[in-house]
Protein backbone atom coordinates (compact mmCIF):
# COMPACT_ATOMS: atom_id res chain seq x y z
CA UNK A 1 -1.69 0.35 9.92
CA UNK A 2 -0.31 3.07 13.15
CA UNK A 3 -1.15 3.77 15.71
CA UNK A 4 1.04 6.42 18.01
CA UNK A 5 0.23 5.16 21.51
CA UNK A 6 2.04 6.89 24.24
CA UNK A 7 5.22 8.41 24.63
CA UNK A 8 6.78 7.43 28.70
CA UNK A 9 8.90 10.63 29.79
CA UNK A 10 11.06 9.02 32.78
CA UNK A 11 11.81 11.98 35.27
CA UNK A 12 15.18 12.01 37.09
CA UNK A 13 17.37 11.16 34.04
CA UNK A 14 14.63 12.41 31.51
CA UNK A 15 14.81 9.20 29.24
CA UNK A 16 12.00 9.43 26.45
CA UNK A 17 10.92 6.50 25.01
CA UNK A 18 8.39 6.61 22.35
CA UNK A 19 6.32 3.36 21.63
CA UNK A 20 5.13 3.22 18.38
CA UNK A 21 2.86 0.50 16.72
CA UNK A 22 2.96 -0.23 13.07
CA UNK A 23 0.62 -2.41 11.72
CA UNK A 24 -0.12 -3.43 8.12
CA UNK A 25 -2.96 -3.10 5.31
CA UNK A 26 -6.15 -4.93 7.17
CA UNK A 27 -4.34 -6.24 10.02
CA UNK A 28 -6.45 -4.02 12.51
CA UNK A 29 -10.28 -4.49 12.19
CA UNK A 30 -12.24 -0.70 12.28
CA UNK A 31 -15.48 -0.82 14.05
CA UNK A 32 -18.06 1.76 15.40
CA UNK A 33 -17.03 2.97 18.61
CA UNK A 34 -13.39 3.37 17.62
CA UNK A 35 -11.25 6.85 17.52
CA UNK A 36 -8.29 6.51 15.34
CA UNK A 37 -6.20 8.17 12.77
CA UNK A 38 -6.95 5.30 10.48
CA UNK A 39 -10.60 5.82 11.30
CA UNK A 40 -10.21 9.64 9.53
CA UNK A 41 -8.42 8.14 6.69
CA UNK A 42 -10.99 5.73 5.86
CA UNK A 43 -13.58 8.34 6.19
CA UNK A 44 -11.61 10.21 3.91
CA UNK A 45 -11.74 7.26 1.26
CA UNK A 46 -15.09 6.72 1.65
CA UNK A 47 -15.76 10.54 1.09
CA UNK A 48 -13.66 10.43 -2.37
CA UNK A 49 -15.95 7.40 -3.29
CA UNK A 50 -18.80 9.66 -2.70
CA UNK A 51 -20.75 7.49 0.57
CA UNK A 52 -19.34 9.49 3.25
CA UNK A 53 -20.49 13.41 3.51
CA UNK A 54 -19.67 14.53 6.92
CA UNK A 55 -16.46 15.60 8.67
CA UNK A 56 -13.54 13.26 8.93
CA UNK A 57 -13.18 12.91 12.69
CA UNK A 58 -11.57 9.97 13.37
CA UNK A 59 -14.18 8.73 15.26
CA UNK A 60 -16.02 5.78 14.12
CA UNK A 61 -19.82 6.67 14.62
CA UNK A 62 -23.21 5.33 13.52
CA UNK A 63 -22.97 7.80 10.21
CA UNK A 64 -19.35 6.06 9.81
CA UNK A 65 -20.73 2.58 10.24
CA UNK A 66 -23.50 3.14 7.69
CA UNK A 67 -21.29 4.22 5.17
CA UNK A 68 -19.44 0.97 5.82
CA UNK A 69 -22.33 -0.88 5.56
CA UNK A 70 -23.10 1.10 2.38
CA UNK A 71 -19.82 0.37 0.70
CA UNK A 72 -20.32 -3.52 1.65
CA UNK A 73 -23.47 -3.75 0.41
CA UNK A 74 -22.56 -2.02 -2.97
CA UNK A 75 -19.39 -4.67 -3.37
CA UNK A 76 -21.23 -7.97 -2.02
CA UNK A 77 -19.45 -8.19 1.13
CA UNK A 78 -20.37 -9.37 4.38
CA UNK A 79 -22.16 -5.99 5.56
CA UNK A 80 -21.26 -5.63 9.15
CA UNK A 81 -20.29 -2.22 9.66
CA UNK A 82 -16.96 -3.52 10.50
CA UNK A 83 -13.82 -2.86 7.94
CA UNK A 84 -11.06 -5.66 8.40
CA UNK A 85 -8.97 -7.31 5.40
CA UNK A 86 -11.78 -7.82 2.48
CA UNK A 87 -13.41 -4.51 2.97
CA UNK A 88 -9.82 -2.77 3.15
CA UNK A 89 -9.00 -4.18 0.04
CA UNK A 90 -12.10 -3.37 -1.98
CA UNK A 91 -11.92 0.55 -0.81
CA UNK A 92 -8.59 0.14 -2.16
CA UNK A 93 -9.10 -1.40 -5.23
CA UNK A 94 -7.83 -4.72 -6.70
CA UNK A 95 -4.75 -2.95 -7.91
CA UNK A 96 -3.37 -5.09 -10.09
CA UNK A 97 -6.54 -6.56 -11.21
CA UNK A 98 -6.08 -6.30 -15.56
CA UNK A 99 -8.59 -4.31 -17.36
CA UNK A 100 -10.17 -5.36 -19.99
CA UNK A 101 -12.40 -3.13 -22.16
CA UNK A 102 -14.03 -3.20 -25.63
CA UNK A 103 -14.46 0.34 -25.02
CA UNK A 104 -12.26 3.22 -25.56
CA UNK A 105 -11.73 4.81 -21.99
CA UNK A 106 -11.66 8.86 -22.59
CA UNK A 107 -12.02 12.03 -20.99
CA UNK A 108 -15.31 12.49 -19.41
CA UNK A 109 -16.21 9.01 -18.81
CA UNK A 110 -17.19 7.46 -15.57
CA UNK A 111 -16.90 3.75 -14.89
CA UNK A 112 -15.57 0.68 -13.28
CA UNK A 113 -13.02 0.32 -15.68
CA UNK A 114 -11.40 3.60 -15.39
CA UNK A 115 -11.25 3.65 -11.81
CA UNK A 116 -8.76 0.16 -12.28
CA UNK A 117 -6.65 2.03 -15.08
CA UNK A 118 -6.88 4.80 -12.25
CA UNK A 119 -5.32 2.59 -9.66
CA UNK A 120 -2.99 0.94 -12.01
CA UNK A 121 -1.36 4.41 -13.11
CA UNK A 122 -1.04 5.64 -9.73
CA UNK A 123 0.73 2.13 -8.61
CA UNK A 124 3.41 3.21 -11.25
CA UNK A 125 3.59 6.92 -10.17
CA UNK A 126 1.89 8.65 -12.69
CA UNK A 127 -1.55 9.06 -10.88
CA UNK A 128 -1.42 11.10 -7.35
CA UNK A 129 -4.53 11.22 -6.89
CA UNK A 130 -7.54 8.86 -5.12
CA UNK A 131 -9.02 6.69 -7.79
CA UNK A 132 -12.60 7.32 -8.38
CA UNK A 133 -13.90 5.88 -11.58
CA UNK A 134 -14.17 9.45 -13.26
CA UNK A 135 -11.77 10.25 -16.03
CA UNK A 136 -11.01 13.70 -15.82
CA UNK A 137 -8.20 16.18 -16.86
CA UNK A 138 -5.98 14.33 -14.13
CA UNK A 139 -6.73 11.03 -15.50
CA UNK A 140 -5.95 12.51 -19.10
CA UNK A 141 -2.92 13.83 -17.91
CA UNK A 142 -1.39 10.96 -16.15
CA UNK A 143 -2.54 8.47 -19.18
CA UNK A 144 -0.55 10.86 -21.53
CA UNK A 145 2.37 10.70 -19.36
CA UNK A 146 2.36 7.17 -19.01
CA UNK A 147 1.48 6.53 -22.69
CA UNK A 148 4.85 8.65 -23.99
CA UNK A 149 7.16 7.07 -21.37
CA UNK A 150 6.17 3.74 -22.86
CA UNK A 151 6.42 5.02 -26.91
CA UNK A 152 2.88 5.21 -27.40
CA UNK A 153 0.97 7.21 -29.16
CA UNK A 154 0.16 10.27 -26.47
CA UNK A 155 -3.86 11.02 -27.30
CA UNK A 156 -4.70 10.39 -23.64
CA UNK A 157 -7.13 7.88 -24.67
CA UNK A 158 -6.99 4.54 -23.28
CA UNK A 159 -6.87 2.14 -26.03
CA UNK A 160 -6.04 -1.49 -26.62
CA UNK A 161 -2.34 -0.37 -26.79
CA UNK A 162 -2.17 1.36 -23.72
CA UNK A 163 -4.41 -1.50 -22.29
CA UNK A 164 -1.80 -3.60 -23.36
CA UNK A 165 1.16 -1.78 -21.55
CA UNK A 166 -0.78 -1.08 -18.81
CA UNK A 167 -1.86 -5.12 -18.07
CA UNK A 168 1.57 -6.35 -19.08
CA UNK A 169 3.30 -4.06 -16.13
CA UNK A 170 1.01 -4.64 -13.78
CA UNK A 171 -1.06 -7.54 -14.08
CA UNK A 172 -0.02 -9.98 -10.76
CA UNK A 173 -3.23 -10.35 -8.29
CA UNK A 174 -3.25 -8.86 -5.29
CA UNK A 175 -2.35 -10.73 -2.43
CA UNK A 176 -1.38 -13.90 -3.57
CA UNK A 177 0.62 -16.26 -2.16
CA UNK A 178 3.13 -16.77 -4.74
CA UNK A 179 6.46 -14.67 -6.01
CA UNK A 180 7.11 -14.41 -9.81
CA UNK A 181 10.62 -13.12 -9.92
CA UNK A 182 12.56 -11.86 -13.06
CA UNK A 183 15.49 -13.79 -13.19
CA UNK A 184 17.94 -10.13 -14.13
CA UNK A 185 16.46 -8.56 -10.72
CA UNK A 186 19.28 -8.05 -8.27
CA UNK A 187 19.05 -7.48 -4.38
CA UNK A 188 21.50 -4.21 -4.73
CA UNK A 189 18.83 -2.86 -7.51
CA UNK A 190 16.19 -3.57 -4.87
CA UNK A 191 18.07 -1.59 -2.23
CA UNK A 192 19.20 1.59 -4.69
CA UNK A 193 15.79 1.75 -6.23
CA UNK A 194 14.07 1.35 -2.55
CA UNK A 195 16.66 4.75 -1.42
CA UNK A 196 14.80 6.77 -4.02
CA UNK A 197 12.03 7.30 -1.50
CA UNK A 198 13.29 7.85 1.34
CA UNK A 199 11.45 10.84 2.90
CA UNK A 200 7.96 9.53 1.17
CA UNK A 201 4.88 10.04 3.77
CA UNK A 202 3.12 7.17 4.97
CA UNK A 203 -0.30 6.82 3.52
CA UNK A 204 -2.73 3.71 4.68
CA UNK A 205 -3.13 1.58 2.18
CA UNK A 206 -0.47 3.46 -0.49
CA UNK A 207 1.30 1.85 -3.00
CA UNK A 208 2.55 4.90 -4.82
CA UNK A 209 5.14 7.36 -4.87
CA UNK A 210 2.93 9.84 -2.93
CA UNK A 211 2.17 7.66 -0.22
CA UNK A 212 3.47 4.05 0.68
CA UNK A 213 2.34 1.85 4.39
CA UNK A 214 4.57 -0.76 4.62
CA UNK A 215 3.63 -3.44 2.66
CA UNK A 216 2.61 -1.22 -0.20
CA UNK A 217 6.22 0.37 -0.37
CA UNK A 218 7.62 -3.28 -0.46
CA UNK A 219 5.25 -4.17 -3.26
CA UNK A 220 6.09 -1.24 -5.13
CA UNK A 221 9.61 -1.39 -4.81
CA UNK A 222 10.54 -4.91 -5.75
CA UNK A 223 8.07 -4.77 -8.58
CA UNK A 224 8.83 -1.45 -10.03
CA UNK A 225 12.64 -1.50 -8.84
CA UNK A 226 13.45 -4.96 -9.73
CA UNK A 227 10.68 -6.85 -12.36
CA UNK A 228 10.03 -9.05 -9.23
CA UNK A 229 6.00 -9.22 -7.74
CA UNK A 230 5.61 -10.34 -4.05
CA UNK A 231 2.23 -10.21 -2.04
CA UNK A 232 0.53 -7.04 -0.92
CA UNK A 233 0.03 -7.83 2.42
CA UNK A 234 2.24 -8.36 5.25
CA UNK A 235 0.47 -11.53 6.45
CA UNK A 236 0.87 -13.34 2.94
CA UNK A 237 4.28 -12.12 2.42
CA UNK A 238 5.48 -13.73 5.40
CA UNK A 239 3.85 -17.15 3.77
CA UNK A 240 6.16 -16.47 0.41
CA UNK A 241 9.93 -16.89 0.26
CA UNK A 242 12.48 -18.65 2.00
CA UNK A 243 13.64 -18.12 5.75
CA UNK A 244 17.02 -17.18 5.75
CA UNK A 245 18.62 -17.61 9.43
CA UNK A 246 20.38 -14.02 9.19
CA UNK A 247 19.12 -11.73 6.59
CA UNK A 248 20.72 -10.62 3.40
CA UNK A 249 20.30 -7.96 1.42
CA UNK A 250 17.20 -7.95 0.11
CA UNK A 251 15.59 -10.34 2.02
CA UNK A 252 12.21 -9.04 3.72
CA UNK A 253 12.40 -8.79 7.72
CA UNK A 254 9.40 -9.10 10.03
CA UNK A 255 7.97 -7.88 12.79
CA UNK A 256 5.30 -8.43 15.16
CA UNK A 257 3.69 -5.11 16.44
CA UNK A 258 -0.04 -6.63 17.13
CA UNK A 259 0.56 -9.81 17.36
CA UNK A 260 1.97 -12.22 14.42
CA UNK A 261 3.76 -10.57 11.38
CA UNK A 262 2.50 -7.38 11.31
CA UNK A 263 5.39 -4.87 10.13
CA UNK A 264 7.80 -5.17 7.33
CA UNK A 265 11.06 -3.77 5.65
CA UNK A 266 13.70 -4.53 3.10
CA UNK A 267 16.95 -5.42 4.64
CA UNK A 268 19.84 -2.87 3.07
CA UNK A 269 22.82 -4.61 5.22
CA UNK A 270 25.20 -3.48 8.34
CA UNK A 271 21.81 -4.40 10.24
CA UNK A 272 20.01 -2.12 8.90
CA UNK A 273 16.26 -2.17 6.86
CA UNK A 274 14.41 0.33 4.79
CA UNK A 275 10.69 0.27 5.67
CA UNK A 276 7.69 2.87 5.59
CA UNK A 277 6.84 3.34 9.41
CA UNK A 278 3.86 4.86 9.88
CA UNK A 279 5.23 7.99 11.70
CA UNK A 280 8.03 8.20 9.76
CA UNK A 281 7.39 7.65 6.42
CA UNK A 282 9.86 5.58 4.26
CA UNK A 283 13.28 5.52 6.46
CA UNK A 284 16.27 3.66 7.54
CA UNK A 285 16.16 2.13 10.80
CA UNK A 286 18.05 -0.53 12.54
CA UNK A 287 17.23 -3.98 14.17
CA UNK A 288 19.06 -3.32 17.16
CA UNK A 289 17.08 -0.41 17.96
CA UNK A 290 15.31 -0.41 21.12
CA UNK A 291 11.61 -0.94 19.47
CA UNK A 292 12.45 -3.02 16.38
CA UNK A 293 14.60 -5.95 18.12
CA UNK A 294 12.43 -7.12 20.49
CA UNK A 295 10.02 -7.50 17.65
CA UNK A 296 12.03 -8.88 15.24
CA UNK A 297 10.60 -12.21 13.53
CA UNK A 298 12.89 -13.02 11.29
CA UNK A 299 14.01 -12.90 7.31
CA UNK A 300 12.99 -14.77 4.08
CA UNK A 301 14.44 -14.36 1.08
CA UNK A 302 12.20 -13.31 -1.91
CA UNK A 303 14.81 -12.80 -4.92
């Protein structure tokens, strides 16, 4: 998650020192009363998912927290108005949940089922858009794409074949604890394949090529760039792996913005990581710098 909180102009020598805090998927809870950029972008989520009709604001009202409650209700979760980890994840779908279908999943269709395939395809980079369960032109388009990069047949409809390609690709649950690693993934793969991106806004809760936050660029990378699947969230990546006492490339480095692991990037060497800050985007930054090293918490090794 970000949050841009003040930036300390020093007069006399004019020193400006921005402090920036990145946090990760569900790591900050959303409540009524709040005012926050994330507050606008869930508003925005919930207005794709058709419970939220007024103006994104940012500001976390009583029209916000019914929504919430709305959304909660509809999922069977704890409806409190308040959106920390388990309603964050269920506005963002269960990703890598597989679909399974004894129905054919075409154009002008509406369902639960599409709205997975949705998420799945945009996970990959061939679906830009919010998933919402309808499958439209977009949704034809980006099945069509995905279904001739994979030697399909290209109808657009979602079959048992694409099914098939679809689950096989992406079919690790979200936020477990544990790593499954293919044995021909490489930590210099990792680190070319994570370059690509570079320049790639941040986007809470993104896991795509049009939008990453942290720990949805790292789960996209080492699973798309290297056969390997790690956790989705910071918290239960920092459970996986091994701590390594100085990190190597392609080891995962830590940080703790809000208190416990909270931030993460991929280590790319000379002291440097790759990461997707969230006022940044996906960049190159060091550990020595200023912000980063006094947060630093320390490496574990994933491949």
């Amino acid at each position: 998650m970000k949050k841009i909180i003040s930036s300390l102009a020093l007069c006399s020598s004019l020193i400006v020192l921005p402090t920036i805090s990145h946090a990760a998927l569900g790591d900050k809870l959303l409540k009524e009363g709040m005012t926050d950029p994330d507050v606008k972008e869930l508003q925005d989520v919930l207005r794709q998912k058709g419970i939220f009709s007024a103006t994104s604001t940012g500001y976390f009202g009583s029209i916000t927290k019914d929504s919430v409650l709305s959304f909660q209700r509809s999922h069977s979760l704890t409806a409190d108005g308040i959106v920390g980890s388990n309603t964050y994840q269920a506005l963002i779908g269960n990703s890598t949940s597989a679909v399974t279908s004894s129905t054919l999943l075409k154009y002008g269709m509406t369902s639960n089922e599409v709205e997975k395939v949705q998420q799945l395809l945009k996970e990959k980079g061939y679906f830009n858009a919010t998933p919402t369960g309808y499958f439209g032109t977009v949704t034809q388009t980006a099945v069509m794409n995905f279904q001739r990069d994979h030697g399909l047949a290209v109808d657009g409809i979602v079959g048992p074949a694409t099914l098939n390609a679809l689950n096989n690709t992406s079919s690790n649950s979200t936020g477990s604890s544990t790593v499954n690693s293919s044995t021909q993934a490489t930590a210099s793969d990792i680190v070319a394949y994570s370059k690509k991106f570079i320049g790639v806004p941040y986007v809470w809760g993104g896991t795509s090529p049009s939008g990453f936050d942290c720990s949805g660029f790292i789960y996209y990378v080492f699973k798309n760039g290297g056969g390997v699947t790690v956790p989705r969230t910071v918290a239960t990546l920092y459970q996986s792996g091994k701590s390594t006492s100085t990190p190597n490339v392609g080891d995962i480095v830590f940080f703790d913005t809000t208190g416990g692991p909270s931030h993460a990037g991929i280590y790319i060497g000379n002291g440097q990581f790759i990461h997707a800050g969230s006022s940044t985007g996906v960049t190159i930054a060091s550990l020595s710098n200023s912000y980063w090293e006094p947060r630093y918490l320390g490496s574990k090794s994933i491949l």
